[in-house]
C-alpha atoms as a PDB file:
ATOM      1  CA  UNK A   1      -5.635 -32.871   6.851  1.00  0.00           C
ATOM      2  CA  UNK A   2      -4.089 -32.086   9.813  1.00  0.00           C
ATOM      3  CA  UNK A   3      -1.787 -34.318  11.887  1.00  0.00           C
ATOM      4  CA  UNK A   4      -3.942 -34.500  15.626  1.00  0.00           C
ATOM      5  CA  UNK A   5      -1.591 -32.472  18.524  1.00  0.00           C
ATOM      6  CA  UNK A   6      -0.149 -29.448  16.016  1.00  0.00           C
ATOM      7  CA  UNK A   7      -1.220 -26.312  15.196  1.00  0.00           C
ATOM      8  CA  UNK A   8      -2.781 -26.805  11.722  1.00  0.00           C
ATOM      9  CA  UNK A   9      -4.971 -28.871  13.304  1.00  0.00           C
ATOM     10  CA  UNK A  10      -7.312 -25.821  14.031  1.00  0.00           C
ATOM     11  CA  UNK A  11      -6.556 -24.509  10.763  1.00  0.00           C
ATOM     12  CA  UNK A  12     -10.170 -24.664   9.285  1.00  0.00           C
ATOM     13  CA  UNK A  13     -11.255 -22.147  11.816  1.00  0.00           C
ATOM     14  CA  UNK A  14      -8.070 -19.643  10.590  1.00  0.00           C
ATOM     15  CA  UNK A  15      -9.343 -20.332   6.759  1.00  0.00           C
ATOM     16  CA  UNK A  16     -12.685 -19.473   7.799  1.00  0.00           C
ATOM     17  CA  UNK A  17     -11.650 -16.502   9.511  1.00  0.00           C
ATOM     18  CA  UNK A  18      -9.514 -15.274   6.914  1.00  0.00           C
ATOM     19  CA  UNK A  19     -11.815 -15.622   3.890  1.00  0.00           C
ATOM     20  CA  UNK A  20     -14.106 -13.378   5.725  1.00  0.00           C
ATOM     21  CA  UNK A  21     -11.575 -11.342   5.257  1.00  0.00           C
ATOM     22  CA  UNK A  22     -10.966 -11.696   1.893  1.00  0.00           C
ATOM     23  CA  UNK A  23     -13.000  -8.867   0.275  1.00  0.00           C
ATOM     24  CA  UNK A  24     -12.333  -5.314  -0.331  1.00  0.00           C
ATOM     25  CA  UNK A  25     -16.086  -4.368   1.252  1.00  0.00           C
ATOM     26  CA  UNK A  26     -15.783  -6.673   4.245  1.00  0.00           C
ATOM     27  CA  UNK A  27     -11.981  -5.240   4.785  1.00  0.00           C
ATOM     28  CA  UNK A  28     -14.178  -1.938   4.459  1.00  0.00           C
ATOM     29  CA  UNK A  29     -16.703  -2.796   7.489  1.00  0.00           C
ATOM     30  CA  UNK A  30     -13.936  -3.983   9.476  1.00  0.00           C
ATOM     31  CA  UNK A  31     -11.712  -0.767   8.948  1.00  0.00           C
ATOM     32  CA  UNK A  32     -15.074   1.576   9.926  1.00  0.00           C
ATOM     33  CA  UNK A  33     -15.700  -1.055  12.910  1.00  0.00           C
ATOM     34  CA  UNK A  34     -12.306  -0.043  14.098  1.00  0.00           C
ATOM     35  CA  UNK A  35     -13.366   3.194  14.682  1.00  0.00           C
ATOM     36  CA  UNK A  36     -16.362   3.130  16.816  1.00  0.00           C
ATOM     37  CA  UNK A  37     -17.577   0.766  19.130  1.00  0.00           C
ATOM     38  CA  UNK A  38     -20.600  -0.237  17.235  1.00  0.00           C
ATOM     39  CA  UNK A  39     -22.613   0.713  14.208  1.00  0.00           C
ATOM     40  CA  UNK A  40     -26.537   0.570  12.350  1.00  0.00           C
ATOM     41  CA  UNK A  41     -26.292  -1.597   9.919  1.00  0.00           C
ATOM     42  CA  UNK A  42     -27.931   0.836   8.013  1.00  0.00           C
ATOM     43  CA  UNK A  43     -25.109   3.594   9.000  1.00  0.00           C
ATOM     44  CA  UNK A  44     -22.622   0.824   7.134  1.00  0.00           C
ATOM     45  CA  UNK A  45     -24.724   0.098   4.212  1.00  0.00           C
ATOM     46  CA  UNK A  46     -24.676   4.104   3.418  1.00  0.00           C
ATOM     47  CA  UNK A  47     -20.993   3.930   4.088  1.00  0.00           C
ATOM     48  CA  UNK A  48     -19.943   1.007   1.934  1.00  0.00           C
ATOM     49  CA  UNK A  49     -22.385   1.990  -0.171  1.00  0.00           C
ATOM     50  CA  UNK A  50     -24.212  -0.679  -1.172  1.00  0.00           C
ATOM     51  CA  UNK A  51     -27.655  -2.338  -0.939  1.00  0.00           C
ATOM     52  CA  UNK A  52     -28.732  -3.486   2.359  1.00  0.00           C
ATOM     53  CA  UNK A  53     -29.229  -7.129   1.419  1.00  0.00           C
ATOM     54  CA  UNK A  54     -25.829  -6.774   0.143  1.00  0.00           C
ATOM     55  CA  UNK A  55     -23.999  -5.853   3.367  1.00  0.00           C
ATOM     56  CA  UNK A  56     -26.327  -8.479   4.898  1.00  0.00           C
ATOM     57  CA  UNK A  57     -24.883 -10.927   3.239  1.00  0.00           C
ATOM     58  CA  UNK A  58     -20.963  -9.670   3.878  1.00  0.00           C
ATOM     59  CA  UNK A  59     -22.015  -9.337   7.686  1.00  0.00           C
ATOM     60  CA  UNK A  60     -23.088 -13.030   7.744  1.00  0.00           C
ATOM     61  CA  UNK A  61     -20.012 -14.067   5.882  1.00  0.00           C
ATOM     62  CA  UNK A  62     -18.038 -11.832   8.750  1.00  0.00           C
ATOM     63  CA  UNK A  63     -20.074 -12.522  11.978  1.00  0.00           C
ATOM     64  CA  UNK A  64     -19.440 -16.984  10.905  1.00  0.00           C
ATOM     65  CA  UNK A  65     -15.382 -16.086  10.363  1.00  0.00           C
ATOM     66  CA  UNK A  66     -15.928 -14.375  14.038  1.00  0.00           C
ATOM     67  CA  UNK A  67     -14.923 -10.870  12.776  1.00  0.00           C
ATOM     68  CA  UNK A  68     -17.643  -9.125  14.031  1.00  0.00           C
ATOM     69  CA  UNK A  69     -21.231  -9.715  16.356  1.00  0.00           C
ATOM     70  CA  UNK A  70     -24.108  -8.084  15.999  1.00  0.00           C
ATOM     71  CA  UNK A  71     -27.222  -7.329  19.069  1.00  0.00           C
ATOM     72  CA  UNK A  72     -30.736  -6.193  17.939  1.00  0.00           C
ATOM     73  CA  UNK A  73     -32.564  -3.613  19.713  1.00  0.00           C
ATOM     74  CA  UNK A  74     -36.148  -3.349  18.051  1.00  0.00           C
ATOM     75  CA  UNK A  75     -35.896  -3.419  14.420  1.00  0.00           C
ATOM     76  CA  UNK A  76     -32.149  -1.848  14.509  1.00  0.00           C
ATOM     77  CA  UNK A  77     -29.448  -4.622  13.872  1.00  0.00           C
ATOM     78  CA  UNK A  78     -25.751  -2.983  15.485  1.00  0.00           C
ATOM     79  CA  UNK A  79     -22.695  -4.328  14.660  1.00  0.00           C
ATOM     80  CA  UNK A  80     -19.549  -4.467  16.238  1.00  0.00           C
ATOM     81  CA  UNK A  81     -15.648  -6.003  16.161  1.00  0.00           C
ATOM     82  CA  UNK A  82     -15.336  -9.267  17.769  1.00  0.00           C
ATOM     83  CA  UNK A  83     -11.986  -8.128  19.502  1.00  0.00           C
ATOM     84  CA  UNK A  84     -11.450 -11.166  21.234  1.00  0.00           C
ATOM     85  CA  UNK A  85     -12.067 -13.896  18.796  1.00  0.00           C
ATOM     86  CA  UNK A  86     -10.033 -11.805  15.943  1.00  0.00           C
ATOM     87  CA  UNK A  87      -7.030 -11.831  19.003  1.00  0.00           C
ATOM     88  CA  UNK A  88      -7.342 -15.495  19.229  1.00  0.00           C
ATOM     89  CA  UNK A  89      -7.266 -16.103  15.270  1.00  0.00           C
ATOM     90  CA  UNK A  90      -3.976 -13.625  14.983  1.00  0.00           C
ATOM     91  CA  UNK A  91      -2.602 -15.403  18.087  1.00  0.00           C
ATOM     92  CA  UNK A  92      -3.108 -19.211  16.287  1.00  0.00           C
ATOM     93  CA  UNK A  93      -2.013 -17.451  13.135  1.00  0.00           C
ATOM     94  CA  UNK A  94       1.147 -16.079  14.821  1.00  0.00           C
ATOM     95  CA  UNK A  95       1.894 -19.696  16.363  1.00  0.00           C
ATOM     96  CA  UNK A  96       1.257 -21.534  13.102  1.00  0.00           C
ATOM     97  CA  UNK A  97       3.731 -19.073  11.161  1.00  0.00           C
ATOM     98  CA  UNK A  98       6.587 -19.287  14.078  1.00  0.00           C
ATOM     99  CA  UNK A  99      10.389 -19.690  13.114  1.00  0.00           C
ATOM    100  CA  UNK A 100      11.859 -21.723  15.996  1.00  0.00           C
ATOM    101  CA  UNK A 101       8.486 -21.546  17.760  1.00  0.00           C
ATOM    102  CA  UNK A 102       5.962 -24.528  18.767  1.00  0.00           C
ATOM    103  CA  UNK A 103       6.716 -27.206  16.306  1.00  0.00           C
ATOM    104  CA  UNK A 104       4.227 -28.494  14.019  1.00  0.00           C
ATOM    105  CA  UNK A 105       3.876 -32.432  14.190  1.00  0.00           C
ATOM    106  CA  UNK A 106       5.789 -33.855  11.190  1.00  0.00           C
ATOM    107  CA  UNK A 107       4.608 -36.765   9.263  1.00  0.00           C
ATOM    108  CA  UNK A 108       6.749 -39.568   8.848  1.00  0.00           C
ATOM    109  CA  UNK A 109       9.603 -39.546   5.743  1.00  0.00           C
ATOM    110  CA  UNK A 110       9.393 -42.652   3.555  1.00  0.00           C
ATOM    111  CA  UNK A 111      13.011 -42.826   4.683  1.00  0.00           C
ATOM    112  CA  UNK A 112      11.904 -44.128   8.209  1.00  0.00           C
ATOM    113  CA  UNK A 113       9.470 -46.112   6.355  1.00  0.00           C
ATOM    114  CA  UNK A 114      11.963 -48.054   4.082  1.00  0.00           C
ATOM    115  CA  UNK A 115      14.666 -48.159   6.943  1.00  0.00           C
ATOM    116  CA  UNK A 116      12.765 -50.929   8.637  1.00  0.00           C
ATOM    117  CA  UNK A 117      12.202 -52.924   6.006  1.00  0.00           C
ATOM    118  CA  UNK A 118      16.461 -52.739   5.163  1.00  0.00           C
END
């Protein structure tokens, strides 16, 4: 867990958003995503190739790791990149990873612990 104030702290969110990337067919649908600004569900099925309830399920995994959204229009489900929220995610990522960035709270040593009691 976390120490409250540093970065980590907001670290479920970046495992989240990382294990939805953490397939070869998700890495798939976001690499095709890339390329357009949205796409049928059915268009990305065809392309992964695989069953539709199958890249159901990888889009749910993606769309709650805020990879991608998705809009209906009549019985056609689009989906697109979530540019911003992936931005945000690399941008916590980048911070959490920082050489002689923002400085992660430390826990205390069990050297400042026993020093007191000396």
């Amino acid at each position: 867990m976390a120490l409250p104030g540093s970065i980590a702290a907001g670290a479920h969110d970046l495992s989240v958003h990382f294990e939805g990337l953490a397939n070869p067919t998700r890495l798939m649908i976001v690499e095709r995503l890339a390329t357009t600004p949205e796409l049928r569900v059915s268009e990305l099925a065809v392309y992964c190739q695989v069953s539709q309830p199958l890249l159901s399920w990888h889009l749910r995994i993606l769309r709650k790791a805020q990879v991608i959204t998705t809009r209906r229009e009549g019985r056609e489900v689009f989906c697109s990149l979530d540019r911003e929220a992936i931005a945000e995610h690399q941008s916590q990522f980048t911070r959490l990873i920082a050489f002689g960035g923002e400085q992660l709270a430390e826990p205390p040593t069990t050297n400042s612990i026993t020093e007191g009691s000396s």
